[in-house]
Structures are given as C-alpha cells and as structure tokens.
Protein backbone atom coordinates (compact mmCIF):
# COMPACT_ATOMS: atom_id res chain seq x y z
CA UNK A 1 123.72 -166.44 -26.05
CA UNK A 2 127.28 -164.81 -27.02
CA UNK A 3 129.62 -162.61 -25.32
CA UNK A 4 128.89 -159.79 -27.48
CA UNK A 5 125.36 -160.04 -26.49
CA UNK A 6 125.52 -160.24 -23.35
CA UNK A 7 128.05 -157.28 -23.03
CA UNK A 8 125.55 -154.76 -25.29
CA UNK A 9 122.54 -156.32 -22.43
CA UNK A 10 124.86 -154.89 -19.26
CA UNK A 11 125.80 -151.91 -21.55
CA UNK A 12 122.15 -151.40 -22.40
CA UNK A 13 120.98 -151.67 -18.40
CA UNK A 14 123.72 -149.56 -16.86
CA UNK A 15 122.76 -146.77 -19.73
CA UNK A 16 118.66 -147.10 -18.53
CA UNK A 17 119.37 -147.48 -14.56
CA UNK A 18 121.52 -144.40 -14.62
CA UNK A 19 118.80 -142.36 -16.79
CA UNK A 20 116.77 -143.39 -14.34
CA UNK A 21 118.40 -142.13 -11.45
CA UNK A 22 119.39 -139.30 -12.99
CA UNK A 23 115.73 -138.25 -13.49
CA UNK A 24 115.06 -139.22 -9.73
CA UNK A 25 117.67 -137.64 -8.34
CA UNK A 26 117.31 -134.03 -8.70
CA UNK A 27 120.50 -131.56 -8.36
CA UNK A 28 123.86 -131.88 -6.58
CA UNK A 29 125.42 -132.95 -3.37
CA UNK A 30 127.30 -130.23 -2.32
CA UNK A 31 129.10 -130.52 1.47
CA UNK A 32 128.94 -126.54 2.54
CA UNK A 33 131.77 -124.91 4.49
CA UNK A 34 130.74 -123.94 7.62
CA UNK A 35 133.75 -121.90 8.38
CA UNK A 36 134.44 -118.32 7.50
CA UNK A 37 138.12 -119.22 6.95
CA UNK A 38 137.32 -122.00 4.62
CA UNK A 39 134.50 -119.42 2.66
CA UNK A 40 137.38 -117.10 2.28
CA UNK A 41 140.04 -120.08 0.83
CA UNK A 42 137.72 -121.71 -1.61
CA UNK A 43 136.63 -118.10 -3.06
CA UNK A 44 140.41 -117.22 -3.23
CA UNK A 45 141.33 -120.43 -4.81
CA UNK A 46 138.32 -119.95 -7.38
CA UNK A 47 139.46 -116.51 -8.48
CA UNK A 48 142.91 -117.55 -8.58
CA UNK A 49 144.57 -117.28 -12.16
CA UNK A 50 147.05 -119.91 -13.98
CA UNK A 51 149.62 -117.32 -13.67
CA UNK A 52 148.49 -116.96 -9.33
CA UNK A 53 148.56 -120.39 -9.01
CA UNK A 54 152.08 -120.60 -10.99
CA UNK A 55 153.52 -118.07 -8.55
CA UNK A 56 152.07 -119.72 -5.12
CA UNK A 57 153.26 -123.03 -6.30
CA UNK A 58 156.77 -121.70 -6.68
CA UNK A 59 156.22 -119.94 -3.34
CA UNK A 60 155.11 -123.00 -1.59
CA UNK A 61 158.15 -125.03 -3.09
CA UNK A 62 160.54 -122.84 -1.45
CA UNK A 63 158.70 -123.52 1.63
CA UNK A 64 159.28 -126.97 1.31
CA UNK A 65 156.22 -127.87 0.57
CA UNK A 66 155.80 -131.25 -1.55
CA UNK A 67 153.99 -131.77 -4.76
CA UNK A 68 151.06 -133.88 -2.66
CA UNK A 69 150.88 -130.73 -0.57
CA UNK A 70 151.02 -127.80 -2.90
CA UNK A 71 148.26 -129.79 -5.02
CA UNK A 72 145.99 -129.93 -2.01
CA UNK A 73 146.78 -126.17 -1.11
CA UNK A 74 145.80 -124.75 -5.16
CA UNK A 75 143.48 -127.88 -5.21
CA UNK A 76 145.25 -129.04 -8.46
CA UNK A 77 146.56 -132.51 -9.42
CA UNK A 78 149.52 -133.63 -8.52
CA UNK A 79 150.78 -134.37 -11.45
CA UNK A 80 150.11 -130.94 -12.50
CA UNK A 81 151.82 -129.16 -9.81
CA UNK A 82 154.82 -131.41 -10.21
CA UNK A 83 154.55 -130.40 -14.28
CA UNK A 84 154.36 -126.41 -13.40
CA UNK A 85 157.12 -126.75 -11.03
CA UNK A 86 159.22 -129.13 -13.00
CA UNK A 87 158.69 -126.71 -15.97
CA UNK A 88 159.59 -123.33 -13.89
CA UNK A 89 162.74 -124.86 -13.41
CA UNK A 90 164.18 -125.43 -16.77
C-alpha cells in the first residue's frame, strides 16, 4: 500500500464518521445566559454596528483597556481590535 492511499483511506473515513455524526446529532449546543445582565450585553453586542464597535473600541482604549480586553468586551479578535485601533490612529 502507498502513502497516497493510505492518506485518501483516513480522508475518506473522517469525511463518512463526521456525516455520520452529523446525521445523529441533531442541532446545536448552545450554553444559555442565565443572567439578565448578560441577556442585555450579548443583545447589545449583536445589534452593535462596525461603526459602534469602532467608537467603543476607541472609548475603551482611552480607558486603558488592552487589545486582549477590548476584543473580549466587542467579542472581536484580537487582531482585529488591534487593526481598528492601529488604523484610527493614523
């Protein structure tokens, strides 16, 4: 047996065990928020613009906040915050 076939077997299994599962395993996992506060964040941060989330980075920069932080606040990437921020400034 080569390489190549034994690569397209794994390929080939992984591809059937996850149609399989897929089929089994009906819907999503979703953790709910049990608190009113965290209701009222997520629906904020869902509703939230590019332009809203531009201006509350900026906010939170002057703050002090860092880019780890303001990410986890707009529930962005990092590197995205640090891109928006980096780019307001030039």
């Amino acid at each position: 047996m080569q390489v190549n076939d034994r690569f397209h077997l794994v390929k080939n299994l992984v591809k059937a065990i996850s149609k399989v599962l897929q089929r089994t395993i009906n819907g999503r996992i979703e953790i709910p928020l049990t608190s009113p506060e965290a209701k009222g964040r997520y629906k904020y941060l869902l509703e939230m613009t590019k332009r809203e989330k531009i201006i509350e980075a900026k906010r939170l920069s002057k703050k002090g906040y860092s880019y780890e932080k303001i990410a986890t606040e707009l529930q962005i990437g990092k590197t995205t915050a640090k891109k928006i921020l980096q780019h307001e400034l030039q």
